[in-house]
C-alpha atoms as a PDB file:
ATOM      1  CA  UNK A   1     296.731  -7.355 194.888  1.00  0.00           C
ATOM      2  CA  UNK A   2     295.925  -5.587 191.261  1.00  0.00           C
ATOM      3  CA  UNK A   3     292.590  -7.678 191.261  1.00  0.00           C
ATOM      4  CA  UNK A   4     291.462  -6.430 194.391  1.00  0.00           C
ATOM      5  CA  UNK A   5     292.556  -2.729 194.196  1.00  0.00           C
ATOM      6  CA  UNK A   6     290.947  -3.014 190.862  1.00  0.00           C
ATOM      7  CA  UNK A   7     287.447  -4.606 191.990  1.00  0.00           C
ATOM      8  CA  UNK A   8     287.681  -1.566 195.084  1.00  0.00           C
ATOM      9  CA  UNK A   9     287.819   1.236 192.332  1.00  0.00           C
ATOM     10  CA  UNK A  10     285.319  -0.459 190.230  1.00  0.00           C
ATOM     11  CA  UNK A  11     282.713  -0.277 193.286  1.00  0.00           C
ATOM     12  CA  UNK A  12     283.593   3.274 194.414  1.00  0.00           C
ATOM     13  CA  UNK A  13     283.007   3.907 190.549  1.00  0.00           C
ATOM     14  CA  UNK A  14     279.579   2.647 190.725  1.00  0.00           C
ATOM     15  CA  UNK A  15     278.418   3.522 193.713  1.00  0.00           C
ATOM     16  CA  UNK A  16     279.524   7.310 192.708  1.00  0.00           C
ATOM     17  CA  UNK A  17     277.423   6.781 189.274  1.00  0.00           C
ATOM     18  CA  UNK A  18     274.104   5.188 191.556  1.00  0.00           C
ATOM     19  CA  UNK A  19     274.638   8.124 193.839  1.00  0.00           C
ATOM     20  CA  UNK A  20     275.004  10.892 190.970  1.00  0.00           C
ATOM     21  CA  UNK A  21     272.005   9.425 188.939  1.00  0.00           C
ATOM     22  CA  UNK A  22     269.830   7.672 191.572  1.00  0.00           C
ATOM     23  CA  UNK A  23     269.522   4.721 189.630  1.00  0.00           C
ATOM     24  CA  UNK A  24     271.203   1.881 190.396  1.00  0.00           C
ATOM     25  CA  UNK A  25     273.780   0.218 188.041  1.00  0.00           C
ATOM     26  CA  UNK A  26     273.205  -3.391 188.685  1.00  0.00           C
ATOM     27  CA  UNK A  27     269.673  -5.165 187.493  1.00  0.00           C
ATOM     28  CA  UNK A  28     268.256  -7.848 187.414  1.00  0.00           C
ATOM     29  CA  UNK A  29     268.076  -7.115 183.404  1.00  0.00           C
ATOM     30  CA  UNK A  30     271.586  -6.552 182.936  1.00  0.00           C
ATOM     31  CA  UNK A  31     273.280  -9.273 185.715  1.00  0.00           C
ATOM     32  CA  UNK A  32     271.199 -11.730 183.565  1.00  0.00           C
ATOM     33  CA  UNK A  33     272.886 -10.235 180.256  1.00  0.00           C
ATOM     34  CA  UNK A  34     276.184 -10.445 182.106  1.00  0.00           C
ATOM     35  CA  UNK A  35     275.571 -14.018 183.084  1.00  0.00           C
ATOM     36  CA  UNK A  36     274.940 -15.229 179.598  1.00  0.00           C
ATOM     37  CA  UNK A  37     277.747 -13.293 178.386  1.00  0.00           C
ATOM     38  CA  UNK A  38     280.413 -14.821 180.634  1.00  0.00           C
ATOM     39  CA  UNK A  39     278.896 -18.526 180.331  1.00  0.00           C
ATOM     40  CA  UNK A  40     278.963 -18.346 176.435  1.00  0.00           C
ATOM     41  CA  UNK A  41     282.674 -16.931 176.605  1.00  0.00           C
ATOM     42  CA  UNK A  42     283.283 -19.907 179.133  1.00  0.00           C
ATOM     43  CA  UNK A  43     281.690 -22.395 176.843  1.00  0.00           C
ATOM     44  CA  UNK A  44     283.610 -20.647 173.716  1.00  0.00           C
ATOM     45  CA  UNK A  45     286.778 -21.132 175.648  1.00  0.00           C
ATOM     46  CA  UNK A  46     286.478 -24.564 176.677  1.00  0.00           C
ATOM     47  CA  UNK A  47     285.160 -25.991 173.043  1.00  0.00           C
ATOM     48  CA  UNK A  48     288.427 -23.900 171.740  1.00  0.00           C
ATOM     49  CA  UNK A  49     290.322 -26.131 174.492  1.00  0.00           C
ATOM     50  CA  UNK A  50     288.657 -29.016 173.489  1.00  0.00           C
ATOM     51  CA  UNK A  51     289.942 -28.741 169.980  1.00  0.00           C
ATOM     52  CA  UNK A  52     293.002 -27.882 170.940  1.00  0.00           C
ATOM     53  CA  UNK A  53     293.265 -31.552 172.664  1.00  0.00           C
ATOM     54  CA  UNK A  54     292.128 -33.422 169.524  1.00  0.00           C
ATOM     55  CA  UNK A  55     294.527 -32.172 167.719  1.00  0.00           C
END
């Protein structure tokens, strides 16, 4: 329920800042920077798992 409220103010809060500057917030520049960001903190998490096994 927290998530979703959450994600709902996080897209009024953008679509306020597209609105107010024109621009929009989401590019393909920055969703690619995002993507590579979450898969190395995915990979980070599941070599730290991995490790965690061998032990």
């Amino acid at each position: 329920m927290v998530a979703i409220e959450g994600g709902e103010a996080a897209g009024e809060a953008r679509l306020a800042v597209e609105k107010r500057t024109g621009k929009p917030v989401i590019t393909n520049k920055n969703a690619a920077q995002l993507q590579d960001l979450v898969t190395g903190l995915i990979e980070t998490i599941n070599d730290k798992s991995d490790d965690q096994e061998g032990k």
